[in-house]
C-alpha atoms as a PDB file:
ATOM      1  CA  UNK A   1      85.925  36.328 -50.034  1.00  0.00           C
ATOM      2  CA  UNK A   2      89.199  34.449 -50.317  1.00  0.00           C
ATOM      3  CA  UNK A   3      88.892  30.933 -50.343  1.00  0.00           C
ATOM      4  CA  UNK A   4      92.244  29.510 -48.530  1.00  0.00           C
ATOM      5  CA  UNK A   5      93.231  25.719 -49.282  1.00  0.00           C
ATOM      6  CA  UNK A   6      95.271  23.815 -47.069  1.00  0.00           C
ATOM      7  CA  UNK A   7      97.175  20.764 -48.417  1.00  0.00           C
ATOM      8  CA  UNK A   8     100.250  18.597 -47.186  1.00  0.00           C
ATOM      9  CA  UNK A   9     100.795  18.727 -50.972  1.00  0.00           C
ATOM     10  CA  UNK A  10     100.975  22.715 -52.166  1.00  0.00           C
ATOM     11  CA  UNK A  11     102.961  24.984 -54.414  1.00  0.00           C
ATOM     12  CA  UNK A  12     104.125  28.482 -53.407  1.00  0.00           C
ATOM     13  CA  UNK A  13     104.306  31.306 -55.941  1.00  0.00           C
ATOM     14  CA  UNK A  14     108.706  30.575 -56.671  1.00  0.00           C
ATOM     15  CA  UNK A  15     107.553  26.993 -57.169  1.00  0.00           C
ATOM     16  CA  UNK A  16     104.254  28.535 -59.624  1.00  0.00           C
ATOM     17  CA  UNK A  17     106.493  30.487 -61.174  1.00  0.00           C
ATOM     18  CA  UNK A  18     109.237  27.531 -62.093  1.00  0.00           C
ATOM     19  CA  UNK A  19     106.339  25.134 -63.461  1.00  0.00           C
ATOM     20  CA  UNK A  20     105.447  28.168 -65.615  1.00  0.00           C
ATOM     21  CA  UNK A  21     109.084  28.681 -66.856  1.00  0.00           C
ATOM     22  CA  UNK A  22     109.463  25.169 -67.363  1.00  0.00           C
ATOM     23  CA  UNK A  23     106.325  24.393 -69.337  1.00  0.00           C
ATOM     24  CA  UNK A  24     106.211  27.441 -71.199  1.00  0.00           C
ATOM     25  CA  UNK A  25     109.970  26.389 -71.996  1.00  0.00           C
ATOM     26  CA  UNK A  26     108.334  22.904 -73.553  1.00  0.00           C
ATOM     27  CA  UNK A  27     105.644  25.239 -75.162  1.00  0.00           C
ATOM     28  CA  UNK A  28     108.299  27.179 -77.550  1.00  0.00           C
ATOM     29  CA  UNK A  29     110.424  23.859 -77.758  1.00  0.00           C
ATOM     30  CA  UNK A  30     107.269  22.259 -79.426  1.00  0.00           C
ATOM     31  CA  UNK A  31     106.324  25.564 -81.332  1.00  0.00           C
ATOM     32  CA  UNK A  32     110.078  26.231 -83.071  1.00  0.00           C
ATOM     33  CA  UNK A  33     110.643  22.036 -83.423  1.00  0.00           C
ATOM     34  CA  UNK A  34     114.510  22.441 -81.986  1.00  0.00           C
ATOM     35  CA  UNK A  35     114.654  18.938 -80.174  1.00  0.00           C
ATOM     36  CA  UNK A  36     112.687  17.380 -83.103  1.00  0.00           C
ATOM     37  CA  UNK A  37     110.952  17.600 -86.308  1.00  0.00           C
ATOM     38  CA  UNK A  38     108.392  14.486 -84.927  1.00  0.00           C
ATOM     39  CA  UNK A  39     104.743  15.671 -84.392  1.00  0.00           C
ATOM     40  CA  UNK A  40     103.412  13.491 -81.896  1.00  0.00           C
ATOM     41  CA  UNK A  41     106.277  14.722 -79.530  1.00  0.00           C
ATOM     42  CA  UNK A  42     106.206  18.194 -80.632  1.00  0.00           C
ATOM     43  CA  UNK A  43     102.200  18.439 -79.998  1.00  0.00           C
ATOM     44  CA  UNK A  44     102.336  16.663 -76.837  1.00  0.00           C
ATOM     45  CA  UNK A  45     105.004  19.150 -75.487  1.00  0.00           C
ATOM     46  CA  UNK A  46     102.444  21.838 -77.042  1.00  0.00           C
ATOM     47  CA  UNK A  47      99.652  20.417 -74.777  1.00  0.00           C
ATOM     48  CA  UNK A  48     102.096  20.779 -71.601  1.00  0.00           C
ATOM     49  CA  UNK A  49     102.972  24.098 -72.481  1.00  0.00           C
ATOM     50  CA  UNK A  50      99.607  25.486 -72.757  1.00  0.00           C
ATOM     51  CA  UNK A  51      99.951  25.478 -68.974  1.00  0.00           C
ATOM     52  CA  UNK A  52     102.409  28.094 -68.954  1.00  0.00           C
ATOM     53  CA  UNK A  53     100.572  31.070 -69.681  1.00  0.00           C
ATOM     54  CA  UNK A  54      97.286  30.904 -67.766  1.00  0.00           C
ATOM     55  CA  UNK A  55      99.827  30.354 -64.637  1.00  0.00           C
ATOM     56  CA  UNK A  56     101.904  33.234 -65.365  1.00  0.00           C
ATOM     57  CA  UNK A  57      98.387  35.319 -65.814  1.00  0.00           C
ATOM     58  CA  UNK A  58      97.429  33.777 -61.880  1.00  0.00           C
ATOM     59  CA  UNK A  59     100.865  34.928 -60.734  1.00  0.00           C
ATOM     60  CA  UNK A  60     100.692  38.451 -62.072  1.00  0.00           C
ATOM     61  CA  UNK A  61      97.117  39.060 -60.202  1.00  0.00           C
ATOM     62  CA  UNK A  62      98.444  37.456 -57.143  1.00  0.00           C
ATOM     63  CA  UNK A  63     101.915  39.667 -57.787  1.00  0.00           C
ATOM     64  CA  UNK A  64      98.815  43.244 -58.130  1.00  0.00           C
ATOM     65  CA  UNK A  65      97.630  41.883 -54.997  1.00  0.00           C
ATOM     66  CA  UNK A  66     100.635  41.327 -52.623  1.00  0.00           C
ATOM     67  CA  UNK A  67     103.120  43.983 -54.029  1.00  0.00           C
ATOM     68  CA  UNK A  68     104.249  46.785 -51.872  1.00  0.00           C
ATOM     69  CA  UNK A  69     104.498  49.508 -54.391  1.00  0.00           C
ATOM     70  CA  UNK A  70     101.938  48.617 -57.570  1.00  0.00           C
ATOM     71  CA  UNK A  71     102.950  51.825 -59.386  1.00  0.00           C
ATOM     72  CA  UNK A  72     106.788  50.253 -59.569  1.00  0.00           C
ATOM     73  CA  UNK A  73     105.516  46.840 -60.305  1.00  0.00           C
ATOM     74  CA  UNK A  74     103.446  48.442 -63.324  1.00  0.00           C
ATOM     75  CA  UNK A  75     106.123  50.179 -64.550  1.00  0.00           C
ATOM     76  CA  UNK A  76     108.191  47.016 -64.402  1.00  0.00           C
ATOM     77  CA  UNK A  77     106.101  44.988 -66.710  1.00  0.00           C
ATOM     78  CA  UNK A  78     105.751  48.036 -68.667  1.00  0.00           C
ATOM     79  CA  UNK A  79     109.405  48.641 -69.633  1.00  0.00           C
ATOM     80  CA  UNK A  80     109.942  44.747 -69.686  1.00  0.00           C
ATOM     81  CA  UNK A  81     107.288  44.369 -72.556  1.00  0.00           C
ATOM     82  CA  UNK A  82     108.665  47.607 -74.564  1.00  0.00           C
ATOM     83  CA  UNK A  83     112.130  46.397 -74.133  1.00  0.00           C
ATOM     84  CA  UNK A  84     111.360  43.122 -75.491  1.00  0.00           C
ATOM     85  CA  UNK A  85     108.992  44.108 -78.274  1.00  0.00           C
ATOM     86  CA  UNK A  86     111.457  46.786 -79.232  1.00  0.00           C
ATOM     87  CA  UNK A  87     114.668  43.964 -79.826  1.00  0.00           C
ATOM     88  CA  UNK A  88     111.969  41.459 -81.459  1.00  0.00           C
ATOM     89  CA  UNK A  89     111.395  43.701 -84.186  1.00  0.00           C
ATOM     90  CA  UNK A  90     114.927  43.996 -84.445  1.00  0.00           C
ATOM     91  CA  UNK A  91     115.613  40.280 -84.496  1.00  0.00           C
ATOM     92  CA  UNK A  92     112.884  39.955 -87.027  1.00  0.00           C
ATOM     93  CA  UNK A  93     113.371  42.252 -89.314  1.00  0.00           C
ATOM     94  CA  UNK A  94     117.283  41.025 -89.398  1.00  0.00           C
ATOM     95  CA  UNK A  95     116.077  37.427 -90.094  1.00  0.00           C
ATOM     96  CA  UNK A  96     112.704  38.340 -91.906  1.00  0.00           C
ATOM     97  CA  UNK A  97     111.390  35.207 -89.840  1.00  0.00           C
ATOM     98  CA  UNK A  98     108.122  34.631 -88.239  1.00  0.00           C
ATOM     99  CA  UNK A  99     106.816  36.558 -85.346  1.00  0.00           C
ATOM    100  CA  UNK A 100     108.557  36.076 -81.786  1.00  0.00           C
ATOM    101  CA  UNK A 101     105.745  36.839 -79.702  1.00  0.00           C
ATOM    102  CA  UNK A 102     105.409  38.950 -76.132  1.00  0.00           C
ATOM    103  CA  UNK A 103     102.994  37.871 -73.528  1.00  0.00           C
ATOM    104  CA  UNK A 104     104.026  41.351 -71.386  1.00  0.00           C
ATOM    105  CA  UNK A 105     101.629  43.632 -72.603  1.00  0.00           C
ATOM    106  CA  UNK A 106      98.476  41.306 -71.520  1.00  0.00           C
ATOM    107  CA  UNK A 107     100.340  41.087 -68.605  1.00  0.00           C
ATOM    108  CA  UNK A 108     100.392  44.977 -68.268  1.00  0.00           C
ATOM    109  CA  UNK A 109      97.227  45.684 -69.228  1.00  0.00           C
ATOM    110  CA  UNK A 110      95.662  43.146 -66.776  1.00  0.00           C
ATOM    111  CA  UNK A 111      97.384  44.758 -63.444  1.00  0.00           C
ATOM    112  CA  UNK A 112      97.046  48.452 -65.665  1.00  0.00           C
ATOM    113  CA  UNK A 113      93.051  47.743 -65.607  1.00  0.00           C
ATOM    114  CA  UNK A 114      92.919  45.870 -61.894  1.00  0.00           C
ATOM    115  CA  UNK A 115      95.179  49.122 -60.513  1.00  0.00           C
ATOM    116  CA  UNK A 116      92.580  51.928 -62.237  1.00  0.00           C
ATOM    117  CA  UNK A 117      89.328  50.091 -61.670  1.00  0.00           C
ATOM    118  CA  UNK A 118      90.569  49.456 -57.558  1.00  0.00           C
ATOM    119  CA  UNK A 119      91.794  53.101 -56.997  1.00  0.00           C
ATOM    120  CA  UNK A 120      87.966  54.336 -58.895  1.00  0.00           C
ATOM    121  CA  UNK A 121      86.025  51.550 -56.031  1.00  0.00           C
ATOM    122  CA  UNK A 122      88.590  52.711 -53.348  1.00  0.00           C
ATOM    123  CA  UNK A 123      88.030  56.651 -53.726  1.00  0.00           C
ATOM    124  CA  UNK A 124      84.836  57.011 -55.000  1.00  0.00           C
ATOM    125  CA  UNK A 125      85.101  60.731 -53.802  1.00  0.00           C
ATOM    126  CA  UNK A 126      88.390  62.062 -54.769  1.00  0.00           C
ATOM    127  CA  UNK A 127      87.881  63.505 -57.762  1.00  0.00           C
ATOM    128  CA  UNK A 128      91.104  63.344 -59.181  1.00  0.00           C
ATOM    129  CA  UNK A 129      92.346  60.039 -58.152  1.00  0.00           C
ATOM    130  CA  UNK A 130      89.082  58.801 -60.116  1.00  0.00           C
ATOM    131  CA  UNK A 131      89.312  61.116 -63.674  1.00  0.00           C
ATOM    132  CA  UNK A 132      93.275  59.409 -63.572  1.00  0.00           C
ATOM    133  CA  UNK A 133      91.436  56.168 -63.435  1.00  0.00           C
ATOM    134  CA  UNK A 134      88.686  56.151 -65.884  1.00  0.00           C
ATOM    135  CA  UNK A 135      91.719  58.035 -68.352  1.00  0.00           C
ATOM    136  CA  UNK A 136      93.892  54.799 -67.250  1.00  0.00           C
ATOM    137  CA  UNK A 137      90.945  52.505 -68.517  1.00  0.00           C
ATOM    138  CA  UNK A 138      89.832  54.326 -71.640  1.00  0.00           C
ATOM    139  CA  UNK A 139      92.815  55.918 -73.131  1.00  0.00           C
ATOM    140  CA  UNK A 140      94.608  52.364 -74.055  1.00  0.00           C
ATOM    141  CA  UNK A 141      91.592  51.852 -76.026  1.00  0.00           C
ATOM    142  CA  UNK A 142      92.195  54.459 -77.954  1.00  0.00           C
ATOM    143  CA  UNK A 143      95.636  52.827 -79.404  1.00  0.00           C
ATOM    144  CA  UNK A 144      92.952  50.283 -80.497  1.00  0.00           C
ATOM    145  CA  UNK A 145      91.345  52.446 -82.813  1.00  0.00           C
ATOM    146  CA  UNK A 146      94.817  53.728 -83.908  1.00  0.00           C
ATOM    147  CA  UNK A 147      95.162  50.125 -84.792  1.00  0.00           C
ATOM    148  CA  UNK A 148      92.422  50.341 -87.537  1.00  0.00           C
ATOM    149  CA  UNK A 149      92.638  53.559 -88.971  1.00  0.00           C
ATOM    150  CA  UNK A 150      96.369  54.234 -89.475  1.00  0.00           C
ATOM    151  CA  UNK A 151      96.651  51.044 -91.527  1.00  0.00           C
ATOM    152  CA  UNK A 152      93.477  51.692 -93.301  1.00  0.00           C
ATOM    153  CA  UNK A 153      94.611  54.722 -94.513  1.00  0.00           C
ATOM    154  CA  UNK A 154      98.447  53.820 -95.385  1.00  0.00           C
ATOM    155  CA  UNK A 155     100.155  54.545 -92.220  1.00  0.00           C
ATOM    156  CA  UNK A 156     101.229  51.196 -91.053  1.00  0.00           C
ATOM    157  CA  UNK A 157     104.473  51.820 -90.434  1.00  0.00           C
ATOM    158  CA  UNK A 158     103.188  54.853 -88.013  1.00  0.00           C
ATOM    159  CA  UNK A 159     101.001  52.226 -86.221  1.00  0.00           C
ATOM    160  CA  UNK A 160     104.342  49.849 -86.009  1.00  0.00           C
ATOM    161  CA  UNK A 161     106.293  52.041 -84.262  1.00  0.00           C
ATOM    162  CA  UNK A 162     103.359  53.676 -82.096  1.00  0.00           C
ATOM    163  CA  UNK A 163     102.195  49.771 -81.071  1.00  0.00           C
ATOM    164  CA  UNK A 164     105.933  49.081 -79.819  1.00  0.00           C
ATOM    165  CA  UNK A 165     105.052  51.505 -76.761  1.00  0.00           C
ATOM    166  CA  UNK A 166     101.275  51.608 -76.902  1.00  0.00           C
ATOM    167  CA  UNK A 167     100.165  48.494 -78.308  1.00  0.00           C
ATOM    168  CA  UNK A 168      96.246  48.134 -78.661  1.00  0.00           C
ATOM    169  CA  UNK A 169      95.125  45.862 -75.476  1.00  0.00           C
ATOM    170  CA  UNK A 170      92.411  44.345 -77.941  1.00  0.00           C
ATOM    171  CA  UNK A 171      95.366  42.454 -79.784  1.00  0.00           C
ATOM    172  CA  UNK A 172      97.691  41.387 -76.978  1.00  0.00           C
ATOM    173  CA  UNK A 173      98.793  37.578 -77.165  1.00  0.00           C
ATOM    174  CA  UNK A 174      96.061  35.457 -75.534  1.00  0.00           C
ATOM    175  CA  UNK A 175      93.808  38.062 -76.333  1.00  0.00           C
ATOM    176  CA  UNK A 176      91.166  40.672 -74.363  1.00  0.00           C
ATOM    177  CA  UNK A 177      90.062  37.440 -73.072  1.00  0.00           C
ATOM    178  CA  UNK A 178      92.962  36.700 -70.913  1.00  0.00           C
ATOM    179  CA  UNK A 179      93.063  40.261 -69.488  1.00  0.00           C
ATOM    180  CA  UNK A 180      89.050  40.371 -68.655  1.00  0.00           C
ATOM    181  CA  UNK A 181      89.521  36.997 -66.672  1.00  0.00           C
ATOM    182  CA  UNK A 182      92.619  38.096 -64.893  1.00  0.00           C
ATOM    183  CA  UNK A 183      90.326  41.039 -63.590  1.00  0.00           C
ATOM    184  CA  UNK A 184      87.801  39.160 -62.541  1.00  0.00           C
ATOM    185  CA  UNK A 185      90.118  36.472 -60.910  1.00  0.00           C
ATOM    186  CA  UNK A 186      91.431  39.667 -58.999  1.00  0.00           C
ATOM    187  CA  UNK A 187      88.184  41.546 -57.565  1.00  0.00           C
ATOM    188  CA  UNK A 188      86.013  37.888 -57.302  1.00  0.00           C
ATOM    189  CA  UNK A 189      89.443  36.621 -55.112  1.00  0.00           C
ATOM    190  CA  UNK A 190      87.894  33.013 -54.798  1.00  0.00           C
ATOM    191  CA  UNK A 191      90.145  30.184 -55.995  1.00  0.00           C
ATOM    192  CA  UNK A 192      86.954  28.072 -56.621  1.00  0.00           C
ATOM    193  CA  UNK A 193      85.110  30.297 -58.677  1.00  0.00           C
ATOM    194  CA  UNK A 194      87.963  31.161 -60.084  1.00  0.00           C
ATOM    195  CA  UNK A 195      89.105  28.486 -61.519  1.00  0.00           C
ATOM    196  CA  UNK A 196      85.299  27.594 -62.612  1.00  0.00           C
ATOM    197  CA  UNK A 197      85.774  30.960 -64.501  1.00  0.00           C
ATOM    198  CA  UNK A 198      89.018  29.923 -66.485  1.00  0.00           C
ATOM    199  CA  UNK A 199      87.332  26.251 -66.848  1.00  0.00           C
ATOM    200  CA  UNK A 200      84.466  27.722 -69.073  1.00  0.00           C
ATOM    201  CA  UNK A 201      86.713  29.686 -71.203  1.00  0.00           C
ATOM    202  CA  UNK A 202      88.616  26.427 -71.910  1.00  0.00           C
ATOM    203  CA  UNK A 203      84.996  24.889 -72.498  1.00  0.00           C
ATOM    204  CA  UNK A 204      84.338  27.116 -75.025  1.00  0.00           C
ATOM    205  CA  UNK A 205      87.390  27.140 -76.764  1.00  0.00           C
ATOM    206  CA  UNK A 206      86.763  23.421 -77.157  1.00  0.00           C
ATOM    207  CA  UNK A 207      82.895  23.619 -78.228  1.00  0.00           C
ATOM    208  CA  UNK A 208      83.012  26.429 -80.527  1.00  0.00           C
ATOM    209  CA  UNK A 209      83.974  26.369 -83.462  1.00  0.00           C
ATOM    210  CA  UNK A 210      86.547  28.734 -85.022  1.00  0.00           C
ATOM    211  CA  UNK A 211      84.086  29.696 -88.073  1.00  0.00           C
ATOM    212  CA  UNK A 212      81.625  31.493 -85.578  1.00  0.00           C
ATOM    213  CA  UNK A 213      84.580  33.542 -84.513  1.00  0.00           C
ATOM    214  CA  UNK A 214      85.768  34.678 -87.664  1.00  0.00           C
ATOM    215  CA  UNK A 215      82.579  34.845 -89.850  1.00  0.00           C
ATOM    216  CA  UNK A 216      81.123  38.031 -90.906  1.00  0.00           C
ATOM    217  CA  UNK A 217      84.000  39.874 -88.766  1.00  0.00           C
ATOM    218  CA  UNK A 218      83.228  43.959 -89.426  1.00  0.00           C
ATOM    219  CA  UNK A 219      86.348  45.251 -90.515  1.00  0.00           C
ATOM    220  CA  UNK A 220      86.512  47.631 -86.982  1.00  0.00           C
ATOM    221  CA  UNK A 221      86.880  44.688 -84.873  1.00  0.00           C
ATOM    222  CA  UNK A 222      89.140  42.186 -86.757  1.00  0.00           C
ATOM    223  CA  UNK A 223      92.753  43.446 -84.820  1.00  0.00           C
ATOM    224  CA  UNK A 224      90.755  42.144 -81.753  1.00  0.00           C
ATOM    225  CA  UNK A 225      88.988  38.876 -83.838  1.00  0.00           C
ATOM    226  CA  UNK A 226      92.656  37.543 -84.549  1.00  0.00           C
ATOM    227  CA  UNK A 227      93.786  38.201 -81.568  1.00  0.00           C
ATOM    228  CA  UNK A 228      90.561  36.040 -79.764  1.00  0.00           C
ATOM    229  CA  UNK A 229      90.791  33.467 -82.575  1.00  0.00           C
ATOM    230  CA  UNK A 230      94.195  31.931 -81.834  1.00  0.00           C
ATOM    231  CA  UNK A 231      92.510  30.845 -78.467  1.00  0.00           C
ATOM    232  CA  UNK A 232      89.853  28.538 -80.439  1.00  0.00           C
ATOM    233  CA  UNK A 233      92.718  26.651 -82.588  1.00  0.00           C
ATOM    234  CA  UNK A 234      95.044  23.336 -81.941  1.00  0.00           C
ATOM    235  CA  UNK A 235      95.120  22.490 -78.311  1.00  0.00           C
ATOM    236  CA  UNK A 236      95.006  25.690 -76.524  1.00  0.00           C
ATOM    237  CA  UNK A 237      92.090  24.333 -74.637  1.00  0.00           C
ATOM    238  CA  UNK A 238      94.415  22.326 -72.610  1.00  0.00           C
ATOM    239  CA  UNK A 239      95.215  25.214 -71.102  1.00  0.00           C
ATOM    240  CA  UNK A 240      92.555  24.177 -67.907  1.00  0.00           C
ATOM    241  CA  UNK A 241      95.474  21.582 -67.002  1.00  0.00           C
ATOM    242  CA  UNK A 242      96.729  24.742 -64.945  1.00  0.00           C
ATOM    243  CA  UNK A 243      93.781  24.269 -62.512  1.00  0.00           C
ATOM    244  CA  UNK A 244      95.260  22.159 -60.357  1.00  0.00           C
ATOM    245  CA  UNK A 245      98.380  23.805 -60.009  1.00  0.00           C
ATOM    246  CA  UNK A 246      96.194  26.920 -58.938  1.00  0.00           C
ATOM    247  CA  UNK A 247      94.171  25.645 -56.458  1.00  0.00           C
ATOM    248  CA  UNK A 248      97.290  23.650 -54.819  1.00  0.00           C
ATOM    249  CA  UNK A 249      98.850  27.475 -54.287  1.00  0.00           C
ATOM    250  CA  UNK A 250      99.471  28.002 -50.942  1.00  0.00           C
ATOM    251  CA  UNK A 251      99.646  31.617 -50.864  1.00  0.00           C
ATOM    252  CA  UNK A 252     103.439  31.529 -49.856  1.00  0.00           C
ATOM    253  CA  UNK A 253     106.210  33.649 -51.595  1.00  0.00           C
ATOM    254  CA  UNK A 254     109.086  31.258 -51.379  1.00  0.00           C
ATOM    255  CA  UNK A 255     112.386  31.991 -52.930  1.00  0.00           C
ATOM    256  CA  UNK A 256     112.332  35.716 -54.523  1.00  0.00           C
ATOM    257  CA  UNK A 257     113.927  36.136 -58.015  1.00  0.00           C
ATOM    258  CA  UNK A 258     111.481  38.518 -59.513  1.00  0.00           C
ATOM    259  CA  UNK A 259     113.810  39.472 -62.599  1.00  0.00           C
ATOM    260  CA  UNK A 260     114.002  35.855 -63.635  1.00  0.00           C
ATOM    261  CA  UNK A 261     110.878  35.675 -65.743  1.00  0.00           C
ATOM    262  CA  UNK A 262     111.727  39.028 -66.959  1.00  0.00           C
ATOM    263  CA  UNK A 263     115.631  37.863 -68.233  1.00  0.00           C
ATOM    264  CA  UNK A 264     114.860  34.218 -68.656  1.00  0.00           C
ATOM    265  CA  UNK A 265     111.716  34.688 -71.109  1.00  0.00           C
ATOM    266  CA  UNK A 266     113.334  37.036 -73.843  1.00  0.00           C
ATOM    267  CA  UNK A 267     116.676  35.004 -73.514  1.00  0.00           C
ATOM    268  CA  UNK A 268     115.619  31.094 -74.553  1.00  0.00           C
ATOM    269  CA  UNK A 269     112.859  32.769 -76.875  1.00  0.00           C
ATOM    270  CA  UNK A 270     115.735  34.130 -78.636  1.00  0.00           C
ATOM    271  CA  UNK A 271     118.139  31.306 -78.126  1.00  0.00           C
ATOM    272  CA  UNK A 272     115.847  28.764 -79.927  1.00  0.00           C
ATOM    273  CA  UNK A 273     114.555  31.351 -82.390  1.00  0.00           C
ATOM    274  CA  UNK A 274     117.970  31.359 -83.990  1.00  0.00           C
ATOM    275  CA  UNK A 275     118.461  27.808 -83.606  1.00  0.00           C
ATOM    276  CA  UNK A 276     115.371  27.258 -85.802  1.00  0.00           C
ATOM    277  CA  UNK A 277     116.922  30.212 -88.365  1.00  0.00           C
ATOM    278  CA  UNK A 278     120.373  28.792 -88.211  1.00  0.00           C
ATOM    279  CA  UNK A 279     119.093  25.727 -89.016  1.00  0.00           C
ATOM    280  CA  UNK A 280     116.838  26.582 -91.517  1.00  0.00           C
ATOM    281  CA  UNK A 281     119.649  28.475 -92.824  1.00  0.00           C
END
């Protein structure tokens, strides 16, 4: 049941998109320190940008849900996240600087999951539509066990370049975390419960404490661990300031630029990355 708001005051998914870009702009302002070195300023632009991703997650499942063709929109976010992972290894390996980052593959393997588990509920009888499925939902899992044993064994490189077109979707950014809720925000398709949904996961992130994540960690599940624990550090529980902006959607497309995220993101990641390193230089 979909739980429609009306408001003289709403956002449409162009103007959800734009608070996204320009938050998540503040987020890696804060996070590479390019406007200033001052930490009050720099942490309160990391609170405002922990808005960014949660809202780009909402966007993606409403994206699954109104697109015309999901097998082209999969592939899209697909080759967007390969492209970029592939020329941030490149960048840092050239600057032997920190990690860029790539929020594409959770963004993949949410709509991957949502597609597989909706065709399986849709044709419970066709055989072959369903075995494609269940393969779409259990063979990225095996990349996650690719993820243990080729670097337990000395083959890390092997896992490097395999994880630049398969990574594991146990160790995307935000975690198996995001992905699970962006599922569930899909098939429960309730703004209110919804948004309850991402409220307890910012609850929790605030009440628990990052020792009861980490401690006594078997060695099979800590690619997934690290992944989870960034979620229970600094202010990433501000992250429920997105609520409102969710349930103030309207449900309206607006203006259509759908390759802006894709160009925009990669570009002023990059732009301030070598800021920082020419700075730092």
């Amino acid at each position: 049941m979909k739980t429609n708001f009306k408001h003289t005051f709403s956002f449409n998914a162009f103007q959800i998109k734009m608070i996204a870009l320009i938050t998540m702009t503040l987020d890696h302002i804060s996070s590479y320190q390019t406007i200033t070195q001052n930490r009050t300023i720099n942490d309160g632009l990391g609170i405002i940008g922990r808005i960014a991703a949660p809202l780009f997650l909402f966007m993606v499942v409403e994206g699954v849900r109104h697109t015309r063709n999901k097998t082209k929109y999969l592939l899209r976010l697909y080759m967007a996240g390969t492209v970029i992972e592939i020329v941030n290894r490149i960048i840092e390996g050239a600057t032997e600087g920190p990690s860029i980052g790539n929020t594409l593959p959770m963004f993949f393997y949410t709509a991957l999951f949502i597609i597989c588990i909706e065709h399986i509920v849709n044709n419970p009888k066709n055989l072959k539509v369903v075995c494609t499925a269940i393969c779409g939902l259990i063979i990225p899992f095996l990349f996650y066990a690719l993820n243990i044993i080729l670097p337990r064994y000395g083959y890390s490189t092997a896992w490097g370049i395999i994880s630049i077109f398969f990574p594991s979707p146990m160790n995307v950014d935000y975690s198996i975390l995001f992905v699970l809720m962006g599922i569930a925000w899909y098939f429960i398709n309730n703004r209110l419960i919804n948004c309850a949904i991402f409220a307890a996961l910012s609850l929790v992130c605030t009440i628990i404490p990052v020792s009861f994540i980490t401690t006594g960690c078997p060695v099979m599940l800590t690619p997934a661990v690290c992944s989870i624990f960034d979620l229970f550090v600094d202010t990433q529980w501000c992250m429920c300031l997105a609520i409102p902006f969710m349930l103030l959607y309207n449900g309206e497309k607006g203006h259509s630029l759908k390759y802006l995220f894709y160009i925009y993101y990669p570009v002023h990641v990059y732009l301030l990355f070598f800021i920082l390193h020419i700075r730092d230089f």
